[in-house]
C-alpha atoms as a PDB file:
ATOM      1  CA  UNK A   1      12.861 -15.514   5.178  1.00  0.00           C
ATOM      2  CA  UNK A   2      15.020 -16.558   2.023  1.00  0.00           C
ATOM      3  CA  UNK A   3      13.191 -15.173  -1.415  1.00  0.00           C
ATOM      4  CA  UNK A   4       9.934 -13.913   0.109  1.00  0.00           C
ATOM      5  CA  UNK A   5       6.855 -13.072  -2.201  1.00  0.00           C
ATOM      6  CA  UNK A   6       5.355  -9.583  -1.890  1.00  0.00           C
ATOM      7  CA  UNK A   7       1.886  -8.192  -2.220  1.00  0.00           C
ATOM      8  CA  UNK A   8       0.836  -4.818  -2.209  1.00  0.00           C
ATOM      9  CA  UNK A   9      -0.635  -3.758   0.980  1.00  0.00           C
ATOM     10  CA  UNK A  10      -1.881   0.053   0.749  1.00  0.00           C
ATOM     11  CA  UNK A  11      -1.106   2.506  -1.259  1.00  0.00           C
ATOM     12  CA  UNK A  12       0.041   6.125  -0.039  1.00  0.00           C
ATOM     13  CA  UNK A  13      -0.201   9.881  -1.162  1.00  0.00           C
ATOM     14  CA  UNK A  14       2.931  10.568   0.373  1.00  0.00           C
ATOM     15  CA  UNK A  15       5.847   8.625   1.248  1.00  0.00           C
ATOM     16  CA  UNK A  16       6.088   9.707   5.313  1.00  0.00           C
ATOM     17  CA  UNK A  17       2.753   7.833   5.558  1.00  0.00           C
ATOM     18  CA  UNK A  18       4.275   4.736   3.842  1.00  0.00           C
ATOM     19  CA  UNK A  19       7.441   4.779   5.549  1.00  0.00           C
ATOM     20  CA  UNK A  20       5.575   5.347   8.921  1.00  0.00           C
ATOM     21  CA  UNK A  21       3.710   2.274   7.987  1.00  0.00           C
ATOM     22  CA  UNK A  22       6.472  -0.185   6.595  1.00  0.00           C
ATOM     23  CA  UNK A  23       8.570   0.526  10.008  1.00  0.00           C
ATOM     24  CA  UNK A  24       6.274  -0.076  12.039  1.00  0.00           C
ATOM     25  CA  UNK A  25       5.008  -3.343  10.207  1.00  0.00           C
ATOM     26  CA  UNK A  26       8.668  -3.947  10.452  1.00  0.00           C
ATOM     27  CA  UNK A  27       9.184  -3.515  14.042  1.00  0.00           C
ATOM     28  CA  UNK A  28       6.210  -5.877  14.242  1.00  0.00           C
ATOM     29  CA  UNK A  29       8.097  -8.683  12.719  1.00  0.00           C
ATOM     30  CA  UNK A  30       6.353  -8.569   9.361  1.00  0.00           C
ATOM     31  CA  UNK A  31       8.621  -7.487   6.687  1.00  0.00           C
ATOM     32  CA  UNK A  32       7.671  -4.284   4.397  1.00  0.00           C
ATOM     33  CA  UNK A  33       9.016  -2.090   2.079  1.00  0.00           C
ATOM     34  CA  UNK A  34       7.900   0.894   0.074  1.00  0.00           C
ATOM     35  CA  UNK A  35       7.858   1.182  -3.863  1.00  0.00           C
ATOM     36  CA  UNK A  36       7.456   4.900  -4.565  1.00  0.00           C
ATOM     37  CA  UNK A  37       7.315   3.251  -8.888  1.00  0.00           C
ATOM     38  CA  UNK A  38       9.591   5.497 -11.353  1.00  0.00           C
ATOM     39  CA  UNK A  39       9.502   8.546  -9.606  1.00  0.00           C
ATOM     40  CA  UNK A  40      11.687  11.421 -10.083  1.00  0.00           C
ATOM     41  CA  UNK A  41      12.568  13.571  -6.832  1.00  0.00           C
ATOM     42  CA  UNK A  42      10.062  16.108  -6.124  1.00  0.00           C
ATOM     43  CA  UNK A  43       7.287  14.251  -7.978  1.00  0.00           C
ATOM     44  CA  UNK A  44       3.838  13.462  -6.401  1.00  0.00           C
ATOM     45  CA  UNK A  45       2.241  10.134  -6.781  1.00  0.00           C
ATOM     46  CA  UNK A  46       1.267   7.189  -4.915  1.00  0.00           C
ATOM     47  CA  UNK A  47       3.743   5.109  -2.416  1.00  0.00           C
ATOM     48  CA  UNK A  48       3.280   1.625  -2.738  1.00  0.00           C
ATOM     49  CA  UNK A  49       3.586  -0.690   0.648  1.00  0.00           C
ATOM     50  CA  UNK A  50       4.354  -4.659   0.144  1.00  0.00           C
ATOM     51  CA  UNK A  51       4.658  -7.001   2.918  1.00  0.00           C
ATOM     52  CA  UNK A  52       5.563 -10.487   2.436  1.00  0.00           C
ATOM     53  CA  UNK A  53       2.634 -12.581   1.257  1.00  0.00           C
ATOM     54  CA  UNK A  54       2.725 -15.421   4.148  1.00  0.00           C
ATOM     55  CA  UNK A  55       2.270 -12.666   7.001  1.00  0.00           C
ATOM     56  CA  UNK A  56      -0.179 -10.271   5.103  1.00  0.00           C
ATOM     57  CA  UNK A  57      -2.759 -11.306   7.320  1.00  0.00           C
ATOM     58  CA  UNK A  58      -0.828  -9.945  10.477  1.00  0.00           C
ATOM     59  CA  UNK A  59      -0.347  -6.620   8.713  1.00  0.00           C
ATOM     60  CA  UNK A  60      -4.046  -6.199   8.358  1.00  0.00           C
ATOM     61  CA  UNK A  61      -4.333  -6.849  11.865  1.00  0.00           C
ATOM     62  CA  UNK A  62      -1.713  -5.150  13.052  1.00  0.00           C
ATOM     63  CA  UNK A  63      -3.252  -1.602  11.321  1.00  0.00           C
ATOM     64  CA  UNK A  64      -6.239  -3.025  12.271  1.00  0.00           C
ATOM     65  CA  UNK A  65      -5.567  -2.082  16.183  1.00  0.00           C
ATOM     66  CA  UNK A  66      -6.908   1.399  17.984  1.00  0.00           C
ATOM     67  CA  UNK A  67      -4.136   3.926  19.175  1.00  0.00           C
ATOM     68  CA  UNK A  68      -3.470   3.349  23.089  1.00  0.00           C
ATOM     69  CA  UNK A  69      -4.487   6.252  24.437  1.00  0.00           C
ATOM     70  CA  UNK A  70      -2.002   8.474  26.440  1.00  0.00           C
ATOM     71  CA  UNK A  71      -3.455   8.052  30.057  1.00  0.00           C
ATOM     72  CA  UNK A  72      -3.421   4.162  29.457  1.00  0.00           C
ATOM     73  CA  UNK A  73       0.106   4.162  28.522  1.00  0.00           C
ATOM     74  CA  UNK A  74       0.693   6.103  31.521  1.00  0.00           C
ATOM     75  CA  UNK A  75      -1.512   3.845  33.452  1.00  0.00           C
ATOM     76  CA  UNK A  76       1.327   1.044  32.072  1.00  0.00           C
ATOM     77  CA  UNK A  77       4.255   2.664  32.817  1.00  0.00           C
ATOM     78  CA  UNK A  78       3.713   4.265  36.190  1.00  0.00           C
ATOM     79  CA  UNK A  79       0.485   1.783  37.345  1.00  0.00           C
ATOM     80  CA  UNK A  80      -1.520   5.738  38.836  1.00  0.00           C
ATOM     81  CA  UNK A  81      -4.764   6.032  38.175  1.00  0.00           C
ATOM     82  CA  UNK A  82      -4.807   9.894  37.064  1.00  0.00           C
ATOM     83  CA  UNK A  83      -6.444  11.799  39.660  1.00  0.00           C
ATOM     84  CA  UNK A  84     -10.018  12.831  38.774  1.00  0.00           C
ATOM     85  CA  UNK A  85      -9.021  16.788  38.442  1.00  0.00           C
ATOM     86  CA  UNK A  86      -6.612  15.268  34.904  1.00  0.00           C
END
């Protein structure tokens, strides 16, 4: 995507949430980035997460999702039931 527009998608307390987010909007196909403003290093304040206007909608829907539990991703890979004593 050649000069893409940006909105702000959530804001952060701390930038490990917001770079959690933005790679794994990323690995999703939707582009991201994080604006952590004018900070200096070691200074609190709010991360900033933009994702490119056009696909904004699949980033809502995207955080939007429930966690896959453990025993279903199990259940994926290995395709065991976990026996009833688990």
């Amino acid at each position: 995507m050649a000069a893409e527009k940006w909105q702000l998608f959530k804001l952060f307390p701390t930038c490990v949430e917001a770079d959690r987010i933005a790679t794994f909007l990323q690995s999703s196909g939707v582009p991201a980035y994080v604006d952590n403003g004018a900070l200096g290093v070691g200074l609190e304040g709010e991360f900033k997460v933009f994702v490119a206007i056009e696909l904004a909608h699949r980033a809502r829907w995207l955080t939007s999702l429930p966690e896959i539990p453990d025993a279903e991703l199990d259940f994926l890979a290995t395709r065991r039931l976990p026996s009833p004593d688990e």
